[in-house]
PDB file of N, CA and C in Angstrom:
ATOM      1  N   UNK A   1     -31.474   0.408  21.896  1.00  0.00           N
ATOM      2  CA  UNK A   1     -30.936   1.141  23.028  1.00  0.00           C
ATOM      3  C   UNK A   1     -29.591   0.569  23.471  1.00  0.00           C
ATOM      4  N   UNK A   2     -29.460  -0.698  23.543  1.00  0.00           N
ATOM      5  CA  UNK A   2     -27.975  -1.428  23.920  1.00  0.00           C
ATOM      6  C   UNK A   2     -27.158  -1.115  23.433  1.00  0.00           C
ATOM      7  N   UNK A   3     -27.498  -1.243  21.787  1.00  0.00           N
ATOM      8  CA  UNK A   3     -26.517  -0.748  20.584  1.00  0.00           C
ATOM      9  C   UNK A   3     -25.581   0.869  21.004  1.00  0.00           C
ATOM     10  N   UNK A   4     -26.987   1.798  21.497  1.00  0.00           N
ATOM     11  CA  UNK A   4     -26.022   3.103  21.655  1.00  0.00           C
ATOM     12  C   UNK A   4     -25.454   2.949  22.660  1.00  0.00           C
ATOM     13  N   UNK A   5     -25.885   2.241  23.595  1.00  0.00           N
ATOM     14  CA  UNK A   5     -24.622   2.425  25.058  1.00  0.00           C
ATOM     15  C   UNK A   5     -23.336   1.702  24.338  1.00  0.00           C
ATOM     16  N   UNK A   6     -23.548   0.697  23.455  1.00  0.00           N
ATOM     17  CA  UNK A   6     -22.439  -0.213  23.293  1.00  0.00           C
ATOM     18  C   UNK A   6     -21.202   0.838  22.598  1.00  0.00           C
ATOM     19  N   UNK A   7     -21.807   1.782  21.498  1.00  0.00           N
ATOM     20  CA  UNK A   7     -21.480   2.800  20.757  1.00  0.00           C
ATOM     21  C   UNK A   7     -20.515   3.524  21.540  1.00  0.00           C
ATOM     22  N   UNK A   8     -21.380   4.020  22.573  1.00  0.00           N
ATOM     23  CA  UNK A   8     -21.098   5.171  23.577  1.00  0.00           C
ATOM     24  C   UNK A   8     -19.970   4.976  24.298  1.00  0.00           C
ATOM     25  N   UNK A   9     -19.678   3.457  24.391  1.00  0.00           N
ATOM     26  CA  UNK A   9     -18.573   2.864  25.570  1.00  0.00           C
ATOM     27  C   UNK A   9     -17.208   2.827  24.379  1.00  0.00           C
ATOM     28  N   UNK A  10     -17.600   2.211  23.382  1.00  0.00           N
ATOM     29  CA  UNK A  10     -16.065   1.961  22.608  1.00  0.00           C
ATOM     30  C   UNK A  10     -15.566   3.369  21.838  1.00  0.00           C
ATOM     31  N   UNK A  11     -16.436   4.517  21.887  1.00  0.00           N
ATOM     32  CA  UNK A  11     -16.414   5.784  21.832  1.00  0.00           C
ATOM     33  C   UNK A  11     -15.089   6.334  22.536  1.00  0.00           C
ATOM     34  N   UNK A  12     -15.814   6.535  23.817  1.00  0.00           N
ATOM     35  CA  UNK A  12     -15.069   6.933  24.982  1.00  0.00           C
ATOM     36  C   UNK A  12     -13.507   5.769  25.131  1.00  0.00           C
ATOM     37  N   UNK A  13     -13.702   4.336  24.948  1.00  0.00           N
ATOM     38  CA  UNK A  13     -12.355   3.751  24.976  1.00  0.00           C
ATOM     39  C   UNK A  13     -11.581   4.393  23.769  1.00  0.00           C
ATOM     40  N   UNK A  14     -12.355   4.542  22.393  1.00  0.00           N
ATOM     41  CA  UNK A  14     -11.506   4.508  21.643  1.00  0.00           C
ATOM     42  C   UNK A  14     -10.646   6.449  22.183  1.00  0.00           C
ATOM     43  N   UNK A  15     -11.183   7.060  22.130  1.00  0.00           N
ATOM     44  CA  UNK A  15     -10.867   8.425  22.988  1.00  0.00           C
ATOM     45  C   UNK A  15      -9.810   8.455  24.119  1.00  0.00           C
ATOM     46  N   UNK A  16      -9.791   7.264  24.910  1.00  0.00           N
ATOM     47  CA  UNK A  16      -8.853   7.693  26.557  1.00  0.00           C
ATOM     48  C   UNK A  16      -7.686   6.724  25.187  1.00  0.00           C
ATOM     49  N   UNK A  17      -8.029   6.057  24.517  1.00  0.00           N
ATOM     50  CA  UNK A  17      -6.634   5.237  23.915  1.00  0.00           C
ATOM     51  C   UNK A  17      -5.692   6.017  23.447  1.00  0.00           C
ATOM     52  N   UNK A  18      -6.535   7.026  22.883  1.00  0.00           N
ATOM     53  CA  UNK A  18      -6.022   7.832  21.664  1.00  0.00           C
ATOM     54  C   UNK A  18      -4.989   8.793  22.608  1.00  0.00           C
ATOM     55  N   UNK A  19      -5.550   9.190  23.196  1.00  0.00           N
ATOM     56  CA  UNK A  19      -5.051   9.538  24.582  1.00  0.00           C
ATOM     57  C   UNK A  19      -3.993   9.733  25.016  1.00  0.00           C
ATOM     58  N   UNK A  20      -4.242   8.640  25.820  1.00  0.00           N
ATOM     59  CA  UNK A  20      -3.109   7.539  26.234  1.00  0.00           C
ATOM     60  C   UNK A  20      -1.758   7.796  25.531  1.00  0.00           C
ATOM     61  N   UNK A  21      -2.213   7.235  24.229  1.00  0.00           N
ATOM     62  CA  UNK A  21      -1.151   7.123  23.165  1.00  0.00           C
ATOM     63  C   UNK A  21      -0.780   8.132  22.346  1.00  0.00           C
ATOM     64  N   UNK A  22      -1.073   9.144  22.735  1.00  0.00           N
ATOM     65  CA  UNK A  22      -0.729  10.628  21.762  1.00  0.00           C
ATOM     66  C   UNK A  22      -1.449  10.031  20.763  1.00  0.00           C
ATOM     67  N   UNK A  23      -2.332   9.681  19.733  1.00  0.00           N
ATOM     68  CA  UNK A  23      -2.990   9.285  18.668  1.00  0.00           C
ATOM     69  C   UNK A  23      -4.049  10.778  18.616  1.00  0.00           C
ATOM     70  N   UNK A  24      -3.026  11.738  17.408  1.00  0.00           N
ATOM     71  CA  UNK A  24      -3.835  12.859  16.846  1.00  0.00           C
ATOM     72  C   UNK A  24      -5.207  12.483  16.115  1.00  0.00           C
ATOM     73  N   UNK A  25      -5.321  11.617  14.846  1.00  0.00           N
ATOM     74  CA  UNK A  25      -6.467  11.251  13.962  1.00  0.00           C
ATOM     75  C   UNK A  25      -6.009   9.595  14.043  1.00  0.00           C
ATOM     76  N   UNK A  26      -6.845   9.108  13.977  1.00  0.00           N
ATOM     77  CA  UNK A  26      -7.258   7.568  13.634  1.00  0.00           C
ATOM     78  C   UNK A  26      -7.523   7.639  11.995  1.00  0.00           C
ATOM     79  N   UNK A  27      -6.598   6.279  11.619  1.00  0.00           N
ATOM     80  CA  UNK A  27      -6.287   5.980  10.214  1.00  0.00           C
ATOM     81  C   UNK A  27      -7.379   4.953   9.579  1.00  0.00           C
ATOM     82  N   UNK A  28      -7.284   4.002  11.144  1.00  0.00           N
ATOM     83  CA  UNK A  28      -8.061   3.083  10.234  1.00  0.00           C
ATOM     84  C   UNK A  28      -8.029   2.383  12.456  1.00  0.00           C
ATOM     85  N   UNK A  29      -9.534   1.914  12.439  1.00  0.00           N
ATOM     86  CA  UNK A  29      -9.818   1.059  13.468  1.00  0.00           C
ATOM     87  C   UNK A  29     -10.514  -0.719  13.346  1.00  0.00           C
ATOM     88  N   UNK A  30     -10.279  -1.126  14.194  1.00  0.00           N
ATOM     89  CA  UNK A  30     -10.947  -2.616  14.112  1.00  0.00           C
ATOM     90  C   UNK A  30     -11.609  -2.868  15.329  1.00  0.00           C
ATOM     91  N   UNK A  31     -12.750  -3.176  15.572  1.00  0.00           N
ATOM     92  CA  UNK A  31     -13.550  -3.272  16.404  1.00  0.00           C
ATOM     93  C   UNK A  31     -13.852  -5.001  16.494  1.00  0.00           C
ATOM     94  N   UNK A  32     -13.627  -5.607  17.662  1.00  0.00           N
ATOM     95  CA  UNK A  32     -14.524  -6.848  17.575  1.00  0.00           C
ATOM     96  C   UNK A  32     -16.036  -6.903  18.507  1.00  0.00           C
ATOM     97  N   UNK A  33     -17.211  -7.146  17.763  1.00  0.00           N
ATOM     98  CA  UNK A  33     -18.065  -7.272  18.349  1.00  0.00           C
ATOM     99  C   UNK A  33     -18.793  -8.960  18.626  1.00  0.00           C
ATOM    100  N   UNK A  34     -19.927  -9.008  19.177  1.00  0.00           N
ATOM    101  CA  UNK A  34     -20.449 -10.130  18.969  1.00  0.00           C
ATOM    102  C   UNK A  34     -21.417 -10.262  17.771  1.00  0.00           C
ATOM    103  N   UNK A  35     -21.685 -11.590  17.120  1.00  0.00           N
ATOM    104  CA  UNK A  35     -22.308 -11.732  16.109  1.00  0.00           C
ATOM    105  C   UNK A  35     -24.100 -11.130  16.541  1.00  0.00           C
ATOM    106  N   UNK A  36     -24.003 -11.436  17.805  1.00  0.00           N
ATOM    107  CA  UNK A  36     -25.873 -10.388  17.802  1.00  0.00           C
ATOM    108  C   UNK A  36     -25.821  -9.223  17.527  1.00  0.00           C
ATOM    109  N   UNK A  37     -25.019  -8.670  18.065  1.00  0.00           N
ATOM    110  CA  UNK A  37     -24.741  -7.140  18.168  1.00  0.00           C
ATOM    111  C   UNK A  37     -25.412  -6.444  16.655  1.00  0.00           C
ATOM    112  N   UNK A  38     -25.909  -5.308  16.588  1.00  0.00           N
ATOM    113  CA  UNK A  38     -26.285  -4.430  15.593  1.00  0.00           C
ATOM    114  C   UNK A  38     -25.196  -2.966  15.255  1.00  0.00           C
ATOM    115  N   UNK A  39     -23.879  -3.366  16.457  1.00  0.00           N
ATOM    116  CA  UNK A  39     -22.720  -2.700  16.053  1.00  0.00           C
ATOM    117  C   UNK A  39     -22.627  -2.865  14.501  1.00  0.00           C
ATOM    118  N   UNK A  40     -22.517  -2.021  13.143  1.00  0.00           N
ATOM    119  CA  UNK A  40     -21.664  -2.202  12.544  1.00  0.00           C
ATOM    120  C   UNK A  40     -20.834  -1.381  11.756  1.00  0.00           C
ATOM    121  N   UNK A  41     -20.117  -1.504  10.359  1.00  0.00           N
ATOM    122  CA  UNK A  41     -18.827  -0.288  10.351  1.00  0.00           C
ATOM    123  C   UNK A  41     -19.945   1.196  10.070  1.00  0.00           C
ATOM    124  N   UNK A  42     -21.052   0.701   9.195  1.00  0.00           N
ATOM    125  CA  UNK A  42     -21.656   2.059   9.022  1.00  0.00           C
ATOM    126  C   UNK A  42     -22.246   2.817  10.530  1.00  0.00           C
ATOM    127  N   UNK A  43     -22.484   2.513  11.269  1.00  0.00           N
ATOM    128  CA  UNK A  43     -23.403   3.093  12.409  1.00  0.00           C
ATOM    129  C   UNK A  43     -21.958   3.615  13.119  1.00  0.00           C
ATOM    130  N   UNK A  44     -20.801   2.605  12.932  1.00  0.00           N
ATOM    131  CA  UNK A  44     -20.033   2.880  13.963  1.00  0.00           C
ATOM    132  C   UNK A  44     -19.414   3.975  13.752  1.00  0.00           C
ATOM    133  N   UNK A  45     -19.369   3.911  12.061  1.00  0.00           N
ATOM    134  CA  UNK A  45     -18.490   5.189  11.378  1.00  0.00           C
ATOM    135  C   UNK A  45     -19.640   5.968  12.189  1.00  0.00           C
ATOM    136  N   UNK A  46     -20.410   6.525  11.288  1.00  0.00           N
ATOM    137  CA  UNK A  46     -21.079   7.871  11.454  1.00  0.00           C
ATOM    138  C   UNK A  46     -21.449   8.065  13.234  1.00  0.00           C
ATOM    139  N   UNK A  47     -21.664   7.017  13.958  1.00  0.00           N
ATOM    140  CA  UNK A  47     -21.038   7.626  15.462  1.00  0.00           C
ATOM    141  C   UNK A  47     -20.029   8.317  16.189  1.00  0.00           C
ATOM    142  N   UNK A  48     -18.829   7.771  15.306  1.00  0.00           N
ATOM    143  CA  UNK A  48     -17.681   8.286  15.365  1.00  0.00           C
ATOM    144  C   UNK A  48     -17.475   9.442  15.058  1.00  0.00           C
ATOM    145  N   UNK A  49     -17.790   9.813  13.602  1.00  0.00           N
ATOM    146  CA  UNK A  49     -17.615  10.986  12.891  1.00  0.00           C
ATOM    147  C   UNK A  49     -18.639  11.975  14.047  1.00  0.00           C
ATOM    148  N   UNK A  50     -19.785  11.724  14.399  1.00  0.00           N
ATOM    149  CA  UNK A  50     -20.709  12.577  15.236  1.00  0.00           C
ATOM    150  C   UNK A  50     -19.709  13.046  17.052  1.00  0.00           C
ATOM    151  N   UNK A  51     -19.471  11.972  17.593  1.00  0.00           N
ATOM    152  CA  UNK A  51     -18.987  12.087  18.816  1.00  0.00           C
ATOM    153  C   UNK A  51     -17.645  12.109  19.127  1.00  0.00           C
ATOM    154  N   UNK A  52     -16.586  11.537  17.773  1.00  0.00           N
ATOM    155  CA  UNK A  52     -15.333  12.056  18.219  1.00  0.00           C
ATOM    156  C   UNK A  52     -14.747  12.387  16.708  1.00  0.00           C
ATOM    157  N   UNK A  53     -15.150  13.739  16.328  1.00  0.00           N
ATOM    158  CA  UNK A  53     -14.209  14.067  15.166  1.00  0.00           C
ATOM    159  C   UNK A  53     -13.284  15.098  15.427  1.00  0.00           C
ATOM    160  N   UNK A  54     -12.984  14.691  16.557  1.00  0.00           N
ATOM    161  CA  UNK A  54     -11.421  15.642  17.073  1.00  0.00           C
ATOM    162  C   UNK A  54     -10.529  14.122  16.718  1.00  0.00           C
ATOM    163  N   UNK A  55     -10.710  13.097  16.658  1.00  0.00           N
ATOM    164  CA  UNK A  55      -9.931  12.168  16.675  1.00  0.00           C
ATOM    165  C   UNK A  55      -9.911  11.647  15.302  1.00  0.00           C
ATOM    166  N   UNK A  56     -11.024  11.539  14.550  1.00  0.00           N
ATOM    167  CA  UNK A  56     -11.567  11.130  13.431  1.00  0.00           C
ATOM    168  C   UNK A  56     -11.943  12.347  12.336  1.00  0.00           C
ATOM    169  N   UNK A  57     -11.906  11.516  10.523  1.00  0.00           N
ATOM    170  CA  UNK A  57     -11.701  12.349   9.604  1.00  0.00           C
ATOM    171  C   UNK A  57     -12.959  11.724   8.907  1.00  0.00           C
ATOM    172  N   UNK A  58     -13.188  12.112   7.706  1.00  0.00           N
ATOM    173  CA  UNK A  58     -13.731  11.016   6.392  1.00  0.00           C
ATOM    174  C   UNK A  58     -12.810  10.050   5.475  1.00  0.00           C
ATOM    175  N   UNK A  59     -11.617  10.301   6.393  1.00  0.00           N
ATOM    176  CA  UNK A  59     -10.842   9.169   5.650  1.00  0.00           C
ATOM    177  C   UNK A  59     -10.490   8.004   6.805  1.00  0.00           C
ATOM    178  N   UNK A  60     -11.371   8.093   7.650  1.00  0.00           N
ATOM    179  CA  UNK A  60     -10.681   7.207   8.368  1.00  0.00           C
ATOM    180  C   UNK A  60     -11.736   5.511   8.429  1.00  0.00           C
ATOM    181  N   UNK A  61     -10.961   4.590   8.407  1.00  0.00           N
ATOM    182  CA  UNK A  61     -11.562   3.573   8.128  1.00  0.00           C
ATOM    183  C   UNK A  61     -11.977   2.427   8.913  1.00  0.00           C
ATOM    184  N   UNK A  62     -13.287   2.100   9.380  1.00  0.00           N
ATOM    185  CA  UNK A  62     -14.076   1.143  10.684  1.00  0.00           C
ATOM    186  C   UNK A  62     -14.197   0.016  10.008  1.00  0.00           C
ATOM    187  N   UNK A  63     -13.551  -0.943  10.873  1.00  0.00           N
ATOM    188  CA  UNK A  63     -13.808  -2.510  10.418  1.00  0.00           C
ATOM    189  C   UNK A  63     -14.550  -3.137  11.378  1.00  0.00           C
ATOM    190  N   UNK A  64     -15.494  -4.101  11.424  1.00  0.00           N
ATOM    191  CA  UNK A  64     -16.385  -4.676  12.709  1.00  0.00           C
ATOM    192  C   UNK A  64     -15.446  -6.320  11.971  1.00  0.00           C
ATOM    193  N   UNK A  65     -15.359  -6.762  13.623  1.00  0.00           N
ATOM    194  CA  UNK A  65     -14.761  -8.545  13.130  1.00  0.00           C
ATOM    195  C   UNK A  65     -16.025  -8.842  14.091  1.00  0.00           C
ATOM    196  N   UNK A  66     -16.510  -9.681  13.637  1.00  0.00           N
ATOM    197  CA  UNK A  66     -17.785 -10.884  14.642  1.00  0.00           C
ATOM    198  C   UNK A  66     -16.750 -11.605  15.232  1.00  0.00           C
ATOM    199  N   UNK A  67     -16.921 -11.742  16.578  1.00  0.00           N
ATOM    200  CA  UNK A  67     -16.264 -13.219  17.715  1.00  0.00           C
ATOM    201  C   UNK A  67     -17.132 -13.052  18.442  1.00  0.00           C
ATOM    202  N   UNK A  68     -16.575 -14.253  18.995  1.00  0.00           N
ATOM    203  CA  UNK A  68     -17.476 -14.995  20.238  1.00  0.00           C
ATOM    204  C   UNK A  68     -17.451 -14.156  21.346  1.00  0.00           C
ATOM    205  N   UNK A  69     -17.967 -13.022  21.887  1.00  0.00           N
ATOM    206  CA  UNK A  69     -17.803 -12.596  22.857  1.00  0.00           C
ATOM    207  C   UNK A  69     -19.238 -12.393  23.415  1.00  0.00           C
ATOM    208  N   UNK A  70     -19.344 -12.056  24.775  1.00  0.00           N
ATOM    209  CA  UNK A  70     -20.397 -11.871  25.082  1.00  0.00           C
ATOM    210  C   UNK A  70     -21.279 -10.814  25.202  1.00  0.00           C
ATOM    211  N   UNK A  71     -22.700 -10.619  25.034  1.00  0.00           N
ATOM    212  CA  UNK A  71     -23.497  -9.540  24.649  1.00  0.00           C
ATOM    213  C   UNK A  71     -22.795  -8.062  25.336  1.00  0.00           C
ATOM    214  N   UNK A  72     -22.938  -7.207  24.675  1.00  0.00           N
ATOM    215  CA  UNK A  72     -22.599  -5.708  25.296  1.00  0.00           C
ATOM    216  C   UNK A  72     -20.732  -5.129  25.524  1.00  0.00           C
ATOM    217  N   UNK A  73     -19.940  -6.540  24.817  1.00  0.00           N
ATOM    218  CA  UNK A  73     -18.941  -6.554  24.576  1.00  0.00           C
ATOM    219  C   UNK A  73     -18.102  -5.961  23.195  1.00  0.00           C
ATOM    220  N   UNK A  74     -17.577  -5.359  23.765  1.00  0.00           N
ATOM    221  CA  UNK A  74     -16.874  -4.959  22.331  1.00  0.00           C
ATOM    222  C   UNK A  74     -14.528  -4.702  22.208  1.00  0.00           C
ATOM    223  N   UNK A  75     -14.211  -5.348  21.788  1.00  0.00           N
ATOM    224  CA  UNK A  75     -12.677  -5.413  21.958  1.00  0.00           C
ATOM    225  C   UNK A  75     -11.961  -4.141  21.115  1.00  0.00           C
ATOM    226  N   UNK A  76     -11.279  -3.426  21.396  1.00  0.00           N
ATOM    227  CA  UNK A  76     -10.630  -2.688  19.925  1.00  0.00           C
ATOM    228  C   UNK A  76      -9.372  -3.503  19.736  1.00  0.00           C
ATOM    229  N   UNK A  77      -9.366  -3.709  18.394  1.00  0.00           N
ATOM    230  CA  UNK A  77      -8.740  -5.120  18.252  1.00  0.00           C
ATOM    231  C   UNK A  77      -7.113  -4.308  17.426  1.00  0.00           C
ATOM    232  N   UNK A  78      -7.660  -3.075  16.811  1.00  0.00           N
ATOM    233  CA  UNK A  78      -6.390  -2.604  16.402  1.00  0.00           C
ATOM    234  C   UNK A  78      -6.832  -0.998  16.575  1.00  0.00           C
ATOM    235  N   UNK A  79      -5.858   0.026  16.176  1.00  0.00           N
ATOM    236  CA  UNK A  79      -5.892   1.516  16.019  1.00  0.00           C
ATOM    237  C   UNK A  79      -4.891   1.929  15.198  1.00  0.00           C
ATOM    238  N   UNK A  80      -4.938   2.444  14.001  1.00  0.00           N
ATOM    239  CA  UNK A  80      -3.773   2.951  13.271  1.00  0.00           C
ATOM    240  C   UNK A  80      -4.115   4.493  13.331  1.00  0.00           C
ATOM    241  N   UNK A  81      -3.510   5.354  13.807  1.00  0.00           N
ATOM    242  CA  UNK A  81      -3.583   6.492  13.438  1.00  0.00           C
ATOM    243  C   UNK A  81      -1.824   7.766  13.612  1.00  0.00           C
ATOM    244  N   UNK A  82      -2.192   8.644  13.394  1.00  0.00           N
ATOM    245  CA  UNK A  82      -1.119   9.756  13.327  1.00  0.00           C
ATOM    246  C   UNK A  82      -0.739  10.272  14.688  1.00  0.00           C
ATOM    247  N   UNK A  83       0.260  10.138  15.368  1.00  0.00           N
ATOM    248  CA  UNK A  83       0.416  10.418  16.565  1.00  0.00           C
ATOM    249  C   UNK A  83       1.112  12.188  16.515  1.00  0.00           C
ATOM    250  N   UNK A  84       1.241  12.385  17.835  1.00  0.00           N
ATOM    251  CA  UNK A  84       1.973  14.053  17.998  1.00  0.00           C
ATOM    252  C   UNK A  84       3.340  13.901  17.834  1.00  0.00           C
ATOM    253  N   UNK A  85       3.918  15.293  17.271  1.00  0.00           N
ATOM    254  CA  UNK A  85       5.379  15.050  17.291  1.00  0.00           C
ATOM    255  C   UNK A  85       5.641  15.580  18.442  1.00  0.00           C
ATOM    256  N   UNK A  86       6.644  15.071  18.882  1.00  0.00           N
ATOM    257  CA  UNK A  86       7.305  15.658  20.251  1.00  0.00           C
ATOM    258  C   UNK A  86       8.198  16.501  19.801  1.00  0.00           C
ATOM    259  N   UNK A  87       7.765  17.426  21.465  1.00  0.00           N
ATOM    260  CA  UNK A  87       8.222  18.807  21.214  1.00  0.00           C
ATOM    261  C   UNK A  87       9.832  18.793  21.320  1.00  0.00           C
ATOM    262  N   UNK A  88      10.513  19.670  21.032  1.00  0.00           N
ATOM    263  CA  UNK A  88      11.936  20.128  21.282  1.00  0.00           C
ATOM    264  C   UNK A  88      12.151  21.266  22.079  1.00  0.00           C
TER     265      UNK A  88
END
């Protein structure tokens, strides 16, 4: 159950980032979790692909790094993706 809230939260961050940042599709992400955590790239992918594939493709690529952080924590440690062109 932790696991999906944990899911659910770096979901939604990774979403207001994308945001934020005009970021059309995500290329490739890096996630840091903690070493308990049951975050990992497979669950995170196919969460992703389920809850944000307005942002996300099948080419896009989830990395989990283990650090020291504390339970229910999760960092986005990078985001590569395709941003909007601005208009004229």
């Amino acid at each position: 159950m932790h696991d999906m809230i944990l899911l659910s939260k770096i979901s939604r961050a990774l979403s207001e980032c994308c945001s934020l940042n005009r970021i059309l599709k995500i290329s490739k992400v890096v996630i840091a979790v903690n070493s308990c955590s049951h975050v990992n790239t497979s669950n995170l992918y196919d969460y992703l692909r389920n809850y944000n594939e307005d942002i996300t493709d099948e080419l896009t690529e989830v990395k989990i790094k283990i650090e020291n952080l504390p339970d229910q924590m999760a960092i986005i440690k990078n985001i590569e993706g395709y941003q909007y062109e601005d208009e004229k």
